[in-house]
Protein backbone atom coordinates (compact mmCIF):
# COMPACT_ATOMS: atom_id res chain seq x y z
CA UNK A 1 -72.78 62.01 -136.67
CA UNK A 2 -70.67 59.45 -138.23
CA UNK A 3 -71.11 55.90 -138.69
CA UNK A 4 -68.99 53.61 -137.60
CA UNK A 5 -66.38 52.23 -140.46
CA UNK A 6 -64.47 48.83 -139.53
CA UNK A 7 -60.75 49.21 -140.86
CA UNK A 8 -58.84 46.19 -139.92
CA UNK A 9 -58.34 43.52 -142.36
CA UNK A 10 -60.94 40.04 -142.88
CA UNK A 11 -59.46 37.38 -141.50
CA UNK A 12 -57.88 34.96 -144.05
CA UNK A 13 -60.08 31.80 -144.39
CA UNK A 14 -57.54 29.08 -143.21
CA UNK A 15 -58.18 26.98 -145.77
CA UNK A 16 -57.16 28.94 -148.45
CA UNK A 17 -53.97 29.82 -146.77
CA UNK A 18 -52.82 26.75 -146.56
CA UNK A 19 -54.16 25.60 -150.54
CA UNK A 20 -51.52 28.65 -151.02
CA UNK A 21 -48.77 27.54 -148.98
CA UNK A 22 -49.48 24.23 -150.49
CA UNK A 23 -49.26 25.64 -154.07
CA UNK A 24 -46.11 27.45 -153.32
CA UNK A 25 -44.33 24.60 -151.80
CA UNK A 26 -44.85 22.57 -154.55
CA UNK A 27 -43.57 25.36 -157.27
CA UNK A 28 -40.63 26.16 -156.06
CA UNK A 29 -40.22 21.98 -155.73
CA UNK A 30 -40.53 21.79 -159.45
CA UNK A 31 -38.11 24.36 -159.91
CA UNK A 32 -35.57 23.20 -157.75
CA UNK A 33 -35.95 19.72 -158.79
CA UNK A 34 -35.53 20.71 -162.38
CA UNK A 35 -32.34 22.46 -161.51
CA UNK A 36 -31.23 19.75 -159.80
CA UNK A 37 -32.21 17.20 -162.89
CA UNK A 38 -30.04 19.45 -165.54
CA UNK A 39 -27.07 19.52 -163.10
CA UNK A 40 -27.41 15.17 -163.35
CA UNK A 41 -27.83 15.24 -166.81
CA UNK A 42 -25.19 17.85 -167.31
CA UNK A 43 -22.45 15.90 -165.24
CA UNK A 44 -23.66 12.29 -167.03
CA UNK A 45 -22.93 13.84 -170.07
CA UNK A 46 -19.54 15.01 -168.47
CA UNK A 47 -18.98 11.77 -166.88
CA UNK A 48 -19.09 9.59 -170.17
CA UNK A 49 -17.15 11.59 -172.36
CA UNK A 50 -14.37 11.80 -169.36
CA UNK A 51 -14.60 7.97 -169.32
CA UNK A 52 -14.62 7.70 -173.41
CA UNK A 53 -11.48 10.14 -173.56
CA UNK A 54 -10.09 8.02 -170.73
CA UNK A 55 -10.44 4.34 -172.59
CA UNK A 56 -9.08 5.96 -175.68
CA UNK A 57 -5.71 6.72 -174.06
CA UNK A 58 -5.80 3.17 -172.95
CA UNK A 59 -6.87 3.40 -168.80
CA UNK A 60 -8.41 -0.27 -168.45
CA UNK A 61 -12.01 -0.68 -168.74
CA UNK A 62 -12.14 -2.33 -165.00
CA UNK A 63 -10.40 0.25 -163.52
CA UNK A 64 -13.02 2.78 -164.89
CA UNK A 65 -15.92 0.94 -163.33
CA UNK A 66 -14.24 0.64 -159.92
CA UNK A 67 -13.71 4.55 -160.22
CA UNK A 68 -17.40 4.83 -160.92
CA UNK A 69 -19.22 2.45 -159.57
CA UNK A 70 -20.60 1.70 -163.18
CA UNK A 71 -20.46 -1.77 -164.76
CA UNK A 72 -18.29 -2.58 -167.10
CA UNK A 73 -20.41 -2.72 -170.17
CA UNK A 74 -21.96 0.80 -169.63
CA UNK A 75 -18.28 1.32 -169.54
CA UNK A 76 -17.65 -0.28 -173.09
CA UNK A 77 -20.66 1.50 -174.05
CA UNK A 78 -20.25 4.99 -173.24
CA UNK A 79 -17.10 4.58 -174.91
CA UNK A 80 -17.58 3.07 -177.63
CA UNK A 81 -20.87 5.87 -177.94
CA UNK A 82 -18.21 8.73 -178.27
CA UNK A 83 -17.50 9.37 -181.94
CA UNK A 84 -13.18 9.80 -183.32
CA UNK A 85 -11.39 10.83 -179.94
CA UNK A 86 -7.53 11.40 -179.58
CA UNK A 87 -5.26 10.68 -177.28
CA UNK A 88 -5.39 14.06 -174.59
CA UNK A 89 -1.58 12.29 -173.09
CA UNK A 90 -3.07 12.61 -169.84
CA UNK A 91 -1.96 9.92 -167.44
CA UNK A 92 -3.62 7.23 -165.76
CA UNK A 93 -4.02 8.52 -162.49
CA UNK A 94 -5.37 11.87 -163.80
CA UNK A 95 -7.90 9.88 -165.83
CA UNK A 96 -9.07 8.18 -162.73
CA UNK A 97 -8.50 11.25 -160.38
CA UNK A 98 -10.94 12.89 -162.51
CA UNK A 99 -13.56 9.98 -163.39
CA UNK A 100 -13.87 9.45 -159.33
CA UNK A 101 -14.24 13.09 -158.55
CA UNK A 102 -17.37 13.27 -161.16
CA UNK A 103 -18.98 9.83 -160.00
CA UNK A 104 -19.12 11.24 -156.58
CA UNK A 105 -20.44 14.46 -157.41
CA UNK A 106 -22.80 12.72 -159.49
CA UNK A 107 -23.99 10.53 -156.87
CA UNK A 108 -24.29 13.49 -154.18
CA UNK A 109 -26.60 15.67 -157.29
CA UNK A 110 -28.79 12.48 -157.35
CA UNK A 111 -28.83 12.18 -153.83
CA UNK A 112 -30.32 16.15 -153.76
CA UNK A 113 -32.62 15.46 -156.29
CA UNK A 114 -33.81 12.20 -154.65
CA UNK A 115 -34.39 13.86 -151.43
CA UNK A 116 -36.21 16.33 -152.96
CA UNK A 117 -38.06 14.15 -154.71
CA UNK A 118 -39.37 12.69 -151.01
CA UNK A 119 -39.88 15.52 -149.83
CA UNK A 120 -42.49 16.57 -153.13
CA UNK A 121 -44.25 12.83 -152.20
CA UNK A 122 -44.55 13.69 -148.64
CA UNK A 123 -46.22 16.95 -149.38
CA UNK A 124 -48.45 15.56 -152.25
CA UNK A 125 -49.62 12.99 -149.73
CA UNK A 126 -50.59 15.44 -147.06
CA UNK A 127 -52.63 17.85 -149.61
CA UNK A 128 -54.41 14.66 -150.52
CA UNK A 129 -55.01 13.39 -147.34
CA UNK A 130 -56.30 16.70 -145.68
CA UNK A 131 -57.96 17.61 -148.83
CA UNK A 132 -56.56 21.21 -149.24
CA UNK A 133 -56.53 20.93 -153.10
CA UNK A 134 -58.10 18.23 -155.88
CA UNK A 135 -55.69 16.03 -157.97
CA UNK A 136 -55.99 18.32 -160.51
CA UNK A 137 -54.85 21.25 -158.71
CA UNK A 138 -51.96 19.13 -157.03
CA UNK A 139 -51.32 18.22 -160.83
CA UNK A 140 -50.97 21.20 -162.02
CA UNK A 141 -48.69 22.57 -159.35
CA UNK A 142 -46.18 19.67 -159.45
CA UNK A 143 -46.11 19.15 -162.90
CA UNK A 144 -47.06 15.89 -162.72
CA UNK A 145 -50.30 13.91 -164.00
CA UNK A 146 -52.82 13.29 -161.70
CA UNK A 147 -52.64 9.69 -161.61
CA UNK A 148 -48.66 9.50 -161.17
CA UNK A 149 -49.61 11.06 -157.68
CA UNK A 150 -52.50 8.84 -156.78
CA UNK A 151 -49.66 6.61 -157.38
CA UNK A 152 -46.57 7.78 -155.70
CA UNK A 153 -48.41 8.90 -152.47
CA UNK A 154 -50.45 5.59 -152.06
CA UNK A 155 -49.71 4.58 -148.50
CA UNK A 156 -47.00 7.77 -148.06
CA UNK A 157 -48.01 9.31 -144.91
CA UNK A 158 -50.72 7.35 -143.28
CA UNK A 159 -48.80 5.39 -140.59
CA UNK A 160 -47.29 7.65 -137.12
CA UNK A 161 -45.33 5.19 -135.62
């Protein structure tokens, strides 16, 4: 006679599941976010020498920070930060066309990465709040030191209204 053999599978110790789901969240926030961080430093970099090439063929510095949003100085500066440019003989209303078009999807990349951001906080603050995972752990996962999130979730997530 044979003895009996259980076959199902051990049930998965809750906690652990959710230190996993935790874990996961958090890695595929560090990716996106740093996706999201080269995209803003990509179209900064695009944005200032657009605004450099567009004060060399002689669009007015004030115009350039209306188009932006940018003050005037950072104007001056960018500009002045871009080495021997030439005149492209584009006009002035392709200059600013242009300029606009990259503040705006500038501002909607930092508005993504911002929102991840949050959303990385909010999480942080639950994982230390419930206890799922140490500092250290959350650390590691978010690529961020341990004290920056003692920090940034200080008072996140303790008040329901």
């Amino acid at each position: 006679m044979a003895a009996y053999r259980y076959r199902g599978a051990p049930t998965p110790d809750p906690a652990t599941a959710r230190a996993q789901q935790v874990l996961a969240s958090l890695a595929q926030l560090r990716r996106t976010i740093a996706l999201r961080s080269s995209r803003v430093r990509a179209l900064t970099a695009e944005l200032g020498d657009c605004v450099a090439q567009a004060v060399c063929d002689g669009v007015k510095v004030a115009a350039l920070a209306q188009a932006t949003g940018v003050p005037a100085a950072s104007i001056r500066s960018a500009a002045v930060a871009r080495g021997e440019l030439y005149p492209s003989g584009q006009s002035r209303s392709d200059h600013l066309h242009l300029i606009a078009g990259l503040a705006l999807e500038l501002a909607a990349a930092e508005g993504a990465r911002s929102a991840l951001e949050e959303e990385r906080t909010q999480i942080l603050a639950l994982a230390r709040k419930s206890r799922v995972l140490d500092d250290y752990q959350l650390a590691g996962a978010s690529g961020l030191k341990s004290d920056e999130i003692r920090k940034m979730t200080r008072g996140v997530g303790l008040r329901v209204a």
